[in-house]
C-alpha atoms as a PDB file:
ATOM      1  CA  UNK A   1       0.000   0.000   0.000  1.00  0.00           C
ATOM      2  CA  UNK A   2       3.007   2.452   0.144  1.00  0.00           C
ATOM      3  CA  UNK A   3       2.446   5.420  -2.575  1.00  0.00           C
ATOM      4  CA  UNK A   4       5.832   6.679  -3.206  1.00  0.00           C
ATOM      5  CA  UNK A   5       6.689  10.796  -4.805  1.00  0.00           C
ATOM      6  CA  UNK A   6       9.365  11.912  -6.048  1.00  0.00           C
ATOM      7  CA  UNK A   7      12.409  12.498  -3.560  1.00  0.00           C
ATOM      8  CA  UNK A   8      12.591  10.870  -0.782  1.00  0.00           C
ATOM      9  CA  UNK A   9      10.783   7.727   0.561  1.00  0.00           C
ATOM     10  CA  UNK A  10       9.270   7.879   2.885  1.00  0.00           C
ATOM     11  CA  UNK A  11      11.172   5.390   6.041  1.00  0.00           C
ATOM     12  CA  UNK A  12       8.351   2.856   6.616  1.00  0.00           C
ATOM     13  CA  UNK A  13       8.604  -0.917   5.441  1.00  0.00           C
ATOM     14  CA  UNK A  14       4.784  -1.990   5.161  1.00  0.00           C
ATOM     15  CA  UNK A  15       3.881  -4.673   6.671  1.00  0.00           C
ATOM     16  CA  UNK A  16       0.916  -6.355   8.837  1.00  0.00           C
ATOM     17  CA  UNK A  17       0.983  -8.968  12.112  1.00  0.00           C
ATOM     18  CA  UNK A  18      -1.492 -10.868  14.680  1.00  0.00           C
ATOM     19  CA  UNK A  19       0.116 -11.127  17.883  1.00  0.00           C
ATOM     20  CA  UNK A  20      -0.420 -14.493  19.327  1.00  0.00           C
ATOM     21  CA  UNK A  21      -0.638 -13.919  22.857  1.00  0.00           C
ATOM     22  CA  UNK A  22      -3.385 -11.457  22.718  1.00  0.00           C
ATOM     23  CA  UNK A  23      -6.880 -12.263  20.626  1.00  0.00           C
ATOM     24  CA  UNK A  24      -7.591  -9.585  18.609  1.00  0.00           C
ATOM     25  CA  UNK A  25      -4.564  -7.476  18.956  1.00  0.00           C
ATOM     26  CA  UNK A  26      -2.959  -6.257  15.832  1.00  0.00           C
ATOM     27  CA  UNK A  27      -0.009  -4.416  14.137  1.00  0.00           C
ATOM     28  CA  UNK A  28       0.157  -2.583  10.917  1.00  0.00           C
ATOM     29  CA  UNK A  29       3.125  -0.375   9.725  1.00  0.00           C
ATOM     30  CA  UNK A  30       2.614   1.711   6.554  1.00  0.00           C
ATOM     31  CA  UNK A  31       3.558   4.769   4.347  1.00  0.00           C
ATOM     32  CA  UNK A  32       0.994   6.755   2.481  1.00  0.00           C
ATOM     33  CA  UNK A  33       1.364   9.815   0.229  1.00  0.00           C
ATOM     34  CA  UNK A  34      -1.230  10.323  -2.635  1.00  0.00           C
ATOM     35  CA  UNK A  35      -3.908   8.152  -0.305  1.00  0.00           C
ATOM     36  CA  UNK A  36      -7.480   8.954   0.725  1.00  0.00           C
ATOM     37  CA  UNK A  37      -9.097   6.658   3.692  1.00  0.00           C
ATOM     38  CA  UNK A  38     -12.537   6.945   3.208  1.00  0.00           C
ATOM     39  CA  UNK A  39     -15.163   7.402   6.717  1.00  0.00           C
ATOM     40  CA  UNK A  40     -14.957   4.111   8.552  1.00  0.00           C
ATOM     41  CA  UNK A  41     -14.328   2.988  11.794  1.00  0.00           C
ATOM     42  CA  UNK A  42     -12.200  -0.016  13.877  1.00  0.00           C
ATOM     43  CA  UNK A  43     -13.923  -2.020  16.661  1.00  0.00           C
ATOM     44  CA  UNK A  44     -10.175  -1.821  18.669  1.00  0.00           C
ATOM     45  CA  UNK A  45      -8.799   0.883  20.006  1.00  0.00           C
ATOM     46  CA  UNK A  46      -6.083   2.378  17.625  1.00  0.00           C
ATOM     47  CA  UNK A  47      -3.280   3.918  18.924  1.00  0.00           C
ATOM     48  CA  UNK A  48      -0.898   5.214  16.269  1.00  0.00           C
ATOM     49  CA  UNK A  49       3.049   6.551  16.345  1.00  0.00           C
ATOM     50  CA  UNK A  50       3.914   9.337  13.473  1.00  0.00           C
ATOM     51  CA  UNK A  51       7.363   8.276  12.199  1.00  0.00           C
ATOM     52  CA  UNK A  52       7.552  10.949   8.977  1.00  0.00           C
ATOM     53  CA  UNK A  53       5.045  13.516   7.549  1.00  0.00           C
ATOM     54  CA  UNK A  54       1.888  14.398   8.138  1.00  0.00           C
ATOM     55  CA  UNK A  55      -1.837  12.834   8.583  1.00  0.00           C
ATOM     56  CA  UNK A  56      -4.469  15.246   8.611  1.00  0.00           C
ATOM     57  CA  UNK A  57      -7.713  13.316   9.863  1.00  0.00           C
ATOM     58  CA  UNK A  58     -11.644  14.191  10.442  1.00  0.00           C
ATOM     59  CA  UNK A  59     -12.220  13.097  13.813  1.00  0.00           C
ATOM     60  CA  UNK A  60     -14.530  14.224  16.963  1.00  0.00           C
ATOM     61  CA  UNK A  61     -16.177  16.383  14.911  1.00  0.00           C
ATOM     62  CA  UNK A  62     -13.039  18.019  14.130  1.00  0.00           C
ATOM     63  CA  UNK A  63     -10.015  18.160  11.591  1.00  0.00           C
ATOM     64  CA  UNK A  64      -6.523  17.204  13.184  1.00  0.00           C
ATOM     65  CA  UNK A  65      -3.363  17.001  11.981  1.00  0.00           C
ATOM     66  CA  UNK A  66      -0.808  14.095  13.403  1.00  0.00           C
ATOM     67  CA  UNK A  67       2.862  14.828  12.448  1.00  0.00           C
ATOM     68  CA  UNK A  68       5.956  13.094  12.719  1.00  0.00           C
ATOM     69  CA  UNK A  69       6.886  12.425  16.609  1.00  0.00           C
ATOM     70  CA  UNK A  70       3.235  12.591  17.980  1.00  0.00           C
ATOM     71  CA  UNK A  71       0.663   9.585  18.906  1.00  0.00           C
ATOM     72  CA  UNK A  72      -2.691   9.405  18.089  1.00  0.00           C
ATOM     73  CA  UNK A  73      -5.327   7.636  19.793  1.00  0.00           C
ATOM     74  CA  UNK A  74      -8.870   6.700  18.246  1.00  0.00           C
ATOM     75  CA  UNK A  75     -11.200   5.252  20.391  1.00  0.00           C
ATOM     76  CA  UNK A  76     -13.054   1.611  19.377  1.00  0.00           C
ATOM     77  CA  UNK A  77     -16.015   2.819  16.685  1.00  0.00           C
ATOM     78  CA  UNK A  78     -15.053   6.024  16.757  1.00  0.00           C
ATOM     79  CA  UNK A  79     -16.204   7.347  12.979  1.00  0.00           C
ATOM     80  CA  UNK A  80     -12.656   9.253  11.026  1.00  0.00           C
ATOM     81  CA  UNK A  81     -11.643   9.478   7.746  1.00  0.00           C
ATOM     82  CA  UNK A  82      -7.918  10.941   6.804  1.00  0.00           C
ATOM     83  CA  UNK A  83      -5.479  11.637   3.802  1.00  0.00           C
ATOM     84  CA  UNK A  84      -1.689  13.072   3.730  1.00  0.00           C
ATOM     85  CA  UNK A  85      -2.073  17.107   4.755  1.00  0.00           C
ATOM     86  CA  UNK A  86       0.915  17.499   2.151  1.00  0.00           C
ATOM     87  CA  UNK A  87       0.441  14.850  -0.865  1.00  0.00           C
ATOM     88  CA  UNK A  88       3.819  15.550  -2.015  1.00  0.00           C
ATOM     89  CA  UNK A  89       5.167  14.303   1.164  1.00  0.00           C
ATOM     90  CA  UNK A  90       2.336  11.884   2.802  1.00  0.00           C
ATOM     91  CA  UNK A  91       2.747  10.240   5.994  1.00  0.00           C
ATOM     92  CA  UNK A  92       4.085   6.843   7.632  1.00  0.00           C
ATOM     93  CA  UNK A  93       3.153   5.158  10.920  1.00  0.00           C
ATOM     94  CA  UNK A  94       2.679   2.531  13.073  1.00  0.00           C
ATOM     95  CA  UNK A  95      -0.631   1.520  14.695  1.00  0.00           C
ATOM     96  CA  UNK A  96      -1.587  -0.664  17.371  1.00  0.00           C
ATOM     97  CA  UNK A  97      -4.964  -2.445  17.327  1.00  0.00           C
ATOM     98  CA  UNK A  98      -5.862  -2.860  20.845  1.00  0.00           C
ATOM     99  CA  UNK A  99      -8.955  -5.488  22.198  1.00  0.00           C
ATOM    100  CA  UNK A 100     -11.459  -2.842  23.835  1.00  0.00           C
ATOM    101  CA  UNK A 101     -11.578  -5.581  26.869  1.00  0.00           C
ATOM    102  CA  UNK A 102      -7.680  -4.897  27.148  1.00  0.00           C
ATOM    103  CA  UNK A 103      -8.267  -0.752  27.390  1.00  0.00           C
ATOM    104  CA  UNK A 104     -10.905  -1.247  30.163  1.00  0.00           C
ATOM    105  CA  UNK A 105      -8.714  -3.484  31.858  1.00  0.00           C
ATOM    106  CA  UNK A 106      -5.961  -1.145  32.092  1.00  0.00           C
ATOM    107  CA  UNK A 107      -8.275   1.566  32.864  1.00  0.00           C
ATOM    108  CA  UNK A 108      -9.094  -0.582  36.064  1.00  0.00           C
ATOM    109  CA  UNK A 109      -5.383  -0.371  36.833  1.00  0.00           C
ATOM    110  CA  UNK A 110      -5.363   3.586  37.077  1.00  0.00           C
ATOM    111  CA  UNK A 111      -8.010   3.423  39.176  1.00  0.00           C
ATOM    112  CA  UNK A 112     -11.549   3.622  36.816  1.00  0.00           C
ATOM    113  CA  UNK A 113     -14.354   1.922  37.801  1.00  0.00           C
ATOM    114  CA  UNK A 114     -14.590  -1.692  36.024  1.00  0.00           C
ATOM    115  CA  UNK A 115     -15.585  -1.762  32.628  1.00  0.00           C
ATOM    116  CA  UNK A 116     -15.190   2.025  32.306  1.00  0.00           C
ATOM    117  CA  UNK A 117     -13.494   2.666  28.232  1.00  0.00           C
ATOM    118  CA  UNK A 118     -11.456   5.929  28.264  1.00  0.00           C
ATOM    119  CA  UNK A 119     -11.422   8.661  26.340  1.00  0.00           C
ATOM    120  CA  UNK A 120      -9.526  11.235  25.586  1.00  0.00           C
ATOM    121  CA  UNK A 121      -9.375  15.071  25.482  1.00  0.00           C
ATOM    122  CA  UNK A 122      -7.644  15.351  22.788  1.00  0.00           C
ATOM    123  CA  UNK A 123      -6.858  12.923  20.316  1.00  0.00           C
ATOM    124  CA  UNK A 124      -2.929  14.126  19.067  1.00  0.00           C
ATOM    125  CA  UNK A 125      -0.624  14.494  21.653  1.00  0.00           C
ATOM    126  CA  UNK A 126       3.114  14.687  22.232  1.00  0.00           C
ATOM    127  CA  UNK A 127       4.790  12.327  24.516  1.00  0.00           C
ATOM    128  CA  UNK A 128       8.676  11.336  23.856  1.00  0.00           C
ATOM    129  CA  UNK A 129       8.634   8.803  26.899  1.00  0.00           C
ATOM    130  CA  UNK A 130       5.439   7.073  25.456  1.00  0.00           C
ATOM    131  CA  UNK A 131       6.679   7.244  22.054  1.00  0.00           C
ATOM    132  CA  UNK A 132       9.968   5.474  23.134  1.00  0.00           C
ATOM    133  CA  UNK A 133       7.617   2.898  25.089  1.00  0.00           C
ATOM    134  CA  UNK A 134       5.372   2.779  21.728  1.00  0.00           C
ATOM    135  CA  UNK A 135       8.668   1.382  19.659  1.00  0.00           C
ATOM    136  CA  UNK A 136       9.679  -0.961  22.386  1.00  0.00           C
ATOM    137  CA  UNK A 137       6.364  -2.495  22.448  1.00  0.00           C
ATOM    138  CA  UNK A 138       5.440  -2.660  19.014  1.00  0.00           C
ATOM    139  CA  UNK A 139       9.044  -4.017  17.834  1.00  0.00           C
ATOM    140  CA  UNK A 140       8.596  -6.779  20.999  1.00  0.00           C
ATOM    141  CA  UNK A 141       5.342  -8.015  19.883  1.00  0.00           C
ATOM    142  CA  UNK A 142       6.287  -7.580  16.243  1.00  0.00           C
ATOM    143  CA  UNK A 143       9.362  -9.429  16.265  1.00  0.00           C
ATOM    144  CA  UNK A 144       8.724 -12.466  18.752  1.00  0.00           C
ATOM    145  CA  UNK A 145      12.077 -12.518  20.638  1.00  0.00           C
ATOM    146  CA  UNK A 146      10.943 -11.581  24.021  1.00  0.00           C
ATOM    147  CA  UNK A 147       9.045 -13.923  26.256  1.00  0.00           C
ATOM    148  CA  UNK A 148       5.464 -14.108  25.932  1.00  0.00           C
ATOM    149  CA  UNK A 149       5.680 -12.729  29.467  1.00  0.00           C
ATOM    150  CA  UNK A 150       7.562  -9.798  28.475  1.00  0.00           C
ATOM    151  CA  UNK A 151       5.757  -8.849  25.285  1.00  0.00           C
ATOM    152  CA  UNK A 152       2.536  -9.148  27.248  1.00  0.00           C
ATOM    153  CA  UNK A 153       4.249  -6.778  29.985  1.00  0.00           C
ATOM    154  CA  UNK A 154       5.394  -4.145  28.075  1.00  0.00           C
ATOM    155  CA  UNK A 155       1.705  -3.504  26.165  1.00  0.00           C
ATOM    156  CA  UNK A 156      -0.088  -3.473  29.121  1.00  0.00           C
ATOM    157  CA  UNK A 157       2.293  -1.111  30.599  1.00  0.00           C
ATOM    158  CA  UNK A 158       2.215   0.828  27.438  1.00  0.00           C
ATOM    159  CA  UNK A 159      -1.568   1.198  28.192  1.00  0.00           C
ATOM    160  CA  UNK A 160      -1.130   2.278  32.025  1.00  0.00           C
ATOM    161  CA  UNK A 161       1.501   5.400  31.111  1.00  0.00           C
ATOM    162  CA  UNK A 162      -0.708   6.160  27.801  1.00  0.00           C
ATOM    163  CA  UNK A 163      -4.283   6.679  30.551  1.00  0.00           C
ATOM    164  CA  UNK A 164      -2.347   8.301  33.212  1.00  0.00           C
ATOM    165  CA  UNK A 165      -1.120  10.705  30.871  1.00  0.00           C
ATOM    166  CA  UNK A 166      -3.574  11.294  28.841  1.00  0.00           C
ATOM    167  CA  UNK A 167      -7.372  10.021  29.271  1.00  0.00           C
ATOM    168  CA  UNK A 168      -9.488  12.224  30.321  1.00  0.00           C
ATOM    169  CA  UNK A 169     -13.178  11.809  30.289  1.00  0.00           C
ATOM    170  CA  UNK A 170     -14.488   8.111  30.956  1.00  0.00           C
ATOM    171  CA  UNK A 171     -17.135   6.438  29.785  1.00  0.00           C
ATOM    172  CA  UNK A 172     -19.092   3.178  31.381  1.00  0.00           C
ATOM    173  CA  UNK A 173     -19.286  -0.034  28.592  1.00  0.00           C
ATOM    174  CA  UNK A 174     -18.854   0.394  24.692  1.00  0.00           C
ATOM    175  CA  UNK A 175     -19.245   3.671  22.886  1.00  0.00           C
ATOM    176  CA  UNK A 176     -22.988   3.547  21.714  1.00  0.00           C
ATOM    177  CA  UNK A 177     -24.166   6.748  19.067  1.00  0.00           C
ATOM    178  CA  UNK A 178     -27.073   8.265  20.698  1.00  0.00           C
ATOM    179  CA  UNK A 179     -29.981   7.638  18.456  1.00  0.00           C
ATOM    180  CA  UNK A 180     -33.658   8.129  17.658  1.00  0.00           C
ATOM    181  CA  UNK A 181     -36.103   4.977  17.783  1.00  0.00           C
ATOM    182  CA  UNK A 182     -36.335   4.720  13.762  1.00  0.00           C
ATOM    183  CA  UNK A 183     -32.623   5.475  13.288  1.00  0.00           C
ATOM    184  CA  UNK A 184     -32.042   2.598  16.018  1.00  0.00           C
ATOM    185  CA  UNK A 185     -34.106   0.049  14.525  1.00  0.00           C
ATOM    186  CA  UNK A 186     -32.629   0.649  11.043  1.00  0.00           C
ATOM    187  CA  UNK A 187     -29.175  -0.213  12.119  1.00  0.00           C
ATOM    188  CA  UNK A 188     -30.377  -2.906  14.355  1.00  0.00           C
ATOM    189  CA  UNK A 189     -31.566  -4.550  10.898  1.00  0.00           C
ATOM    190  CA  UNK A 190     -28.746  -3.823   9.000  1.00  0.00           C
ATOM    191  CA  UNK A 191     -26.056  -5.449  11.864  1.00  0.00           C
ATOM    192  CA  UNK A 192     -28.884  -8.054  12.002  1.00  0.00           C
ATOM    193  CA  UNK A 193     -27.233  -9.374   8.991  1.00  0.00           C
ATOM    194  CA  UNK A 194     -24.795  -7.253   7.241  1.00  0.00           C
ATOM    195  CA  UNK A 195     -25.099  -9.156   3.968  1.00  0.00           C
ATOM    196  CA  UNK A 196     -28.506  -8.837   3.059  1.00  0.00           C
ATOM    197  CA  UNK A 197     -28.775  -6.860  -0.307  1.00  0.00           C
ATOM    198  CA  UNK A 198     -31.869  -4.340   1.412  1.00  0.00           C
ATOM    199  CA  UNK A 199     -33.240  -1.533  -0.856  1.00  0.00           C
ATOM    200  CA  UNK A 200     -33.364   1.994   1.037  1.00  0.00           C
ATOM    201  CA  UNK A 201     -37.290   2.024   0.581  1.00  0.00           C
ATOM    202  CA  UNK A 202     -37.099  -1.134   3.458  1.00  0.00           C
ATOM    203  CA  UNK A 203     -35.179   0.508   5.337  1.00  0.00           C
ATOM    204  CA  UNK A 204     -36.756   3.837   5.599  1.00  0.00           C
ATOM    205  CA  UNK A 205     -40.070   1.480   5.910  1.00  0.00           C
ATOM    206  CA  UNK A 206     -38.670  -0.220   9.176  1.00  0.00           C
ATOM    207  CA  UNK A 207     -37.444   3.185  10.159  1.00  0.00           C
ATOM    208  CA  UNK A 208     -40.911   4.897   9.785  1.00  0.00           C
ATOM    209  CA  UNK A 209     -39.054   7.748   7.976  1.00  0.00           C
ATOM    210  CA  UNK A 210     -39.098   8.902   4.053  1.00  0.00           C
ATOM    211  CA  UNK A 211     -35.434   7.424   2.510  1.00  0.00           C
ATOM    212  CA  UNK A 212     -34.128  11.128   2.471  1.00  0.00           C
ATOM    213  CA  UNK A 213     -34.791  11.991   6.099  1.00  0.00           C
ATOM    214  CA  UNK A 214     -33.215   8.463   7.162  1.00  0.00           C
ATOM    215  CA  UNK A 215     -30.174   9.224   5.009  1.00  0.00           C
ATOM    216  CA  UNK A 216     -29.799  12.158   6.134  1.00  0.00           C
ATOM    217  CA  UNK A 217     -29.830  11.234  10.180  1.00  0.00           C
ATOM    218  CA  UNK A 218     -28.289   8.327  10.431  1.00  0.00           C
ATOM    219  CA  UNK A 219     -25.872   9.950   8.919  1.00  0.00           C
ATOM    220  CA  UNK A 220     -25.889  12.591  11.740  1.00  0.00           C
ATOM    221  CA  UNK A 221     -26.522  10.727  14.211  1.00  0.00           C
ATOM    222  CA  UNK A 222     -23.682   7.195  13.505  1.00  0.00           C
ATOM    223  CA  UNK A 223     -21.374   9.568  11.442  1.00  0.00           C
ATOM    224  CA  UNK A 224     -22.198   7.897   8.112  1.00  0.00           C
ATOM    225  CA  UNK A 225     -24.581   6.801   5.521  1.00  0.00           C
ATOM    226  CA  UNK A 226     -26.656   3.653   6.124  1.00  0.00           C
ATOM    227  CA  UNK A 227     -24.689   2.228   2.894  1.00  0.00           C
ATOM    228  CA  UNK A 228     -21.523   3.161   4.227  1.00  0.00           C
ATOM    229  CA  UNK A 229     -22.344   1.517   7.560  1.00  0.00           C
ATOM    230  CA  UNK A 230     -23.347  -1.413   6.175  1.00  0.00           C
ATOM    231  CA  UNK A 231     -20.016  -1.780   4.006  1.00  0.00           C
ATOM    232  CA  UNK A 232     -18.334  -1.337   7.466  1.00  0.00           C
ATOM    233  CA  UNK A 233     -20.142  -4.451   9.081  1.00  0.00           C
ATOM    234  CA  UNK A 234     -19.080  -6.583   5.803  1.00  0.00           C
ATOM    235  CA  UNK A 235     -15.778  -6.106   6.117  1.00  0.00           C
ATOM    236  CA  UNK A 236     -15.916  -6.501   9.826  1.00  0.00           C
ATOM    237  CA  UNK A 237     -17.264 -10.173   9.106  1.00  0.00           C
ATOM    238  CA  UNK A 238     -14.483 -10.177   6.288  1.00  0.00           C
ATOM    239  CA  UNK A 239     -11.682 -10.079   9.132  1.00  0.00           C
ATOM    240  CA  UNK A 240     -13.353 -12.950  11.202  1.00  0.00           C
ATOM    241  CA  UNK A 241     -13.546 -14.980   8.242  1.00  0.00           C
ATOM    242  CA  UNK A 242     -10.165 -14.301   6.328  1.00  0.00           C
ATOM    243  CA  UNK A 243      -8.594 -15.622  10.119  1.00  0.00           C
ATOM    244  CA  UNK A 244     -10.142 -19.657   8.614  1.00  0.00           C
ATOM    245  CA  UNK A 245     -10.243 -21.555   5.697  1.00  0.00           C
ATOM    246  CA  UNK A 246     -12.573 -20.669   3.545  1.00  0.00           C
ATOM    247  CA  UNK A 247     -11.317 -19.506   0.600  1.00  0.00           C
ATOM    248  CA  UNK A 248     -10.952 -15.701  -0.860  1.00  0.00           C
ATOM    249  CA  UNK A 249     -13.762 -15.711  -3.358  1.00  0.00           C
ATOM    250  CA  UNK A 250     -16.629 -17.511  -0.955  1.00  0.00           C
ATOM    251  CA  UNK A 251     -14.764 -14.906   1.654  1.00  0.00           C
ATOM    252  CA  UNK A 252     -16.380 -12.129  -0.244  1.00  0.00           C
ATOM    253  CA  UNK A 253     -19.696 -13.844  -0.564  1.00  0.00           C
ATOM    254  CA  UNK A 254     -20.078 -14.865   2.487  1.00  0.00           C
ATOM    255  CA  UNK A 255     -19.599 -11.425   3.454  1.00  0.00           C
ATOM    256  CA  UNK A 256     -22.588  -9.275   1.019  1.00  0.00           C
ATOM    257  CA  UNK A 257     -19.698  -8.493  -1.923  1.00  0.00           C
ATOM    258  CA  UNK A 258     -19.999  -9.017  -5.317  1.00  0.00           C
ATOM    259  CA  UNK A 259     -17.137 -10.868  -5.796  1.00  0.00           C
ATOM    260  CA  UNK A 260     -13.508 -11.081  -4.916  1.00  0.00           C
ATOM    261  CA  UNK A 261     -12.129  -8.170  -6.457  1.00  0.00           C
ATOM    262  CA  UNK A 262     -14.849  -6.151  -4.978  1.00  0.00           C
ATOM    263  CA  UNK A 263     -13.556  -7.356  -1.664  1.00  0.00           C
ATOM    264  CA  UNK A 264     -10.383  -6.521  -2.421  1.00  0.00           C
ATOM    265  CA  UNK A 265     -10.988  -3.039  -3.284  1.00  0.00           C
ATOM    266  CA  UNK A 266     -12.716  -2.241  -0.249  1.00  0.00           C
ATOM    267  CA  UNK A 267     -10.685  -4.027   1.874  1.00  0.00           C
ATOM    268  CA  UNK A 268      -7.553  -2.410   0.843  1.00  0.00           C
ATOM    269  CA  UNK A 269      -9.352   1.342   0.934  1.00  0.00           C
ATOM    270  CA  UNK A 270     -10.890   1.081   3.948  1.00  0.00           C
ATOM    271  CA  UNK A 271      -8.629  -0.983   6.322  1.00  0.00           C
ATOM    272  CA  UNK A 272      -4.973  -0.068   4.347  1.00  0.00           C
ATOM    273  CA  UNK A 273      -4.065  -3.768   4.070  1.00  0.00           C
ATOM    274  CA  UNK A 274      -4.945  -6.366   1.506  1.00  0.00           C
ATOM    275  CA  UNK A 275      -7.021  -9.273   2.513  1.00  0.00           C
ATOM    276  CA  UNK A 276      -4.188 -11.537   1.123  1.00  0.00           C
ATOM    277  CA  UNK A 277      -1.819  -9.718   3.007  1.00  0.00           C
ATOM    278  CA  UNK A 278      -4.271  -9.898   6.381  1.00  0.00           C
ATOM    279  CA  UNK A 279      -5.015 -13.740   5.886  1.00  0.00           C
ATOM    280  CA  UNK A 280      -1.253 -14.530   5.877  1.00  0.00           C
ATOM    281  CA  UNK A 281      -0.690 -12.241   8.996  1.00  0.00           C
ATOM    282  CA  UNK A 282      -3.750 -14.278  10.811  1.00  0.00           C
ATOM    283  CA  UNK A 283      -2.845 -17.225   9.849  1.00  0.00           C
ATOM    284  CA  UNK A 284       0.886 -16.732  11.281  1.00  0.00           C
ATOM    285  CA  UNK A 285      -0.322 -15.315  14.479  1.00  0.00           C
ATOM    286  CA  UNK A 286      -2.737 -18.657  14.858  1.00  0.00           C
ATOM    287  CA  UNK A 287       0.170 -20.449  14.423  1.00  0.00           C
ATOM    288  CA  UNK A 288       2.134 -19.219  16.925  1.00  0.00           C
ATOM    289  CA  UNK A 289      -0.826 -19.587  19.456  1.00  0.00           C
ATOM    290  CA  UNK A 290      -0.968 -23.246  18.655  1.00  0.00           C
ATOM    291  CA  UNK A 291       2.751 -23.634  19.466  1.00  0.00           C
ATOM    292  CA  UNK A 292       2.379 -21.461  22.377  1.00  0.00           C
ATOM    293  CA  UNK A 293      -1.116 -23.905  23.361  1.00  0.00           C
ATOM    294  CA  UNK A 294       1.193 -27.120  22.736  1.00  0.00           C
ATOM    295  CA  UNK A 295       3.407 -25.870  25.711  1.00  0.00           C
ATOM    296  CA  UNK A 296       0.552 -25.202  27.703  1.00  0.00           C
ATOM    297  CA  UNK A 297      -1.529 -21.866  27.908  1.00  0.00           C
ATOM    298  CA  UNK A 298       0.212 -18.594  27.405  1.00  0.00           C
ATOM    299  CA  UNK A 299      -0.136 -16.036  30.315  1.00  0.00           C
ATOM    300  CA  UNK A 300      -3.129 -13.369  29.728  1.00  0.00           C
END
């Protein structure tokens, strides 16, 4: 996924991995310069390190700009869409997908009460000593040298410096979008099963609202268009099922696309990683969790 200009490259070598000792937990390192990530969001929390350039993002109702040396932290579901603020220079970083259930618990551990998922006031911040604890972390679990032990360690310490220093408002259980009773129930239908071809008309039928008015607030009130949500809960389903067997094409689907290719496109767009490229990366990390299994079980 790396878009190169002319001059110099930008210092990122792309590349994807499932850490084994933690379900769910993901890393993805990447360069971008002539690149447009379309409105989506990430059931983890993403917490991101700027190594070169500059990101300028839509997020929180606001636009902010990550540049090299700062972090940036996106809460699970949280709705953002970004592109390079200079396209002759783009922007490269490292991201951390991190299990909600592993925020909360490390939210307990500065003191929140349980279950509580941070947030934070400001989404870009500065932090040299976190940053340094960033690298550490993401080149332990990346690399698999260090004990399971230590890996394991250093991320949840990561995760007690990064919410001393930096959460601020808290918030009991998963982040839920505030909605009205026929905005509610259309979403309810469309997570009810994501792959279900349904015309606008039904929708706006089950939502007791004309198709313009429910376009027009659920977009307000989730952050997106009921089409665009519903793209978002395919390729959601697309992860889970690129982790097995089944192959690429009944992937897709299996999962409301067209076909393959149309996967592909999205998958790439959306998530910055290619579903080939994220099947291999699964498949490696359930590999190593095997091994780790065969030995007995790993240390949560």
């Amino acid at each position: 996924m790396r878009r190169e200009t002319r001059g110099t490259p930008l210092p990122s070598t792309d590349g994807f991995w499932v850490a084994s000792e933690v379900p769910g937990l993901e890393l993805h390192r990447a360069a971008y310069t002539r690149w447009t990530f379309p409105k989506h969001s990430h059931d983890a929390f993403s917490l991101c390190a700027y190594d070169a350039g500059a990101h300028a993002l839509h997020l929180q109702g606001q636009r902010v700009v990550a540049t090299k040396g700062s972090l940036l932290a996106i809460p699970p579901g949280e709705m953002h869409e970004g592109r390079a603020a200079d396209a002759s220079i783009g922007w490269a970083y490292r991201i951390l997908y991190i299990p909600p259930p592993l925020l909360t618990r490390a939210a307990e551990e500065v003191g929140a009460p349980v279950g509580t998922l941070p947030g934070f006031a400001s989404p870009v911040f500065q932090d040299g000593a976190l940053l340094e604890g960033f690298t550490a972390t993401f080149d332990a679990l990346k690399d698999g040298a260090a004990s399971a032990l230590e890996r394991e360690e250093r991320l949840l310490r990561l995760l007690v410096v990064l919410l001393r220093r930096h959460s601020a408002l808290t918030q009991r259980g998963r982040r839920v979008a505030a909605c009205t009773p026929g905005v509610r129930r259309a979403r309810e239908l469309l997570e009810a099963d994501p792959t279900r071809n349904i015309t606008l008309d039904a929708l706006a039928r089950v939502a007791g609202l004309s198709p313009w008015h429910l376009v027009r607030a659920f977009h307000r009130q989730i952050g997106q268009t009921p089409q665009v949500y519903q793209r978002a809960l395919r390729l959601r389903r697309a992860q889970v099922l690129l982790a097995g067997t089944l192959p690429m094409a009944e992937v897709a689907l299996a999962c409301g696309f067209t076909d393959q290719s149309h996967l592909i496109k999205h998958f790439g767009r959306v998530l910055g990683v290619t579903p080939g490229a994220y099947r291999a990366a699964a498949r490696a990390g359930d590999g190593q969790r095997k091994r780790v299994q065969s030995r007995g079980p790993a240390p949560l």
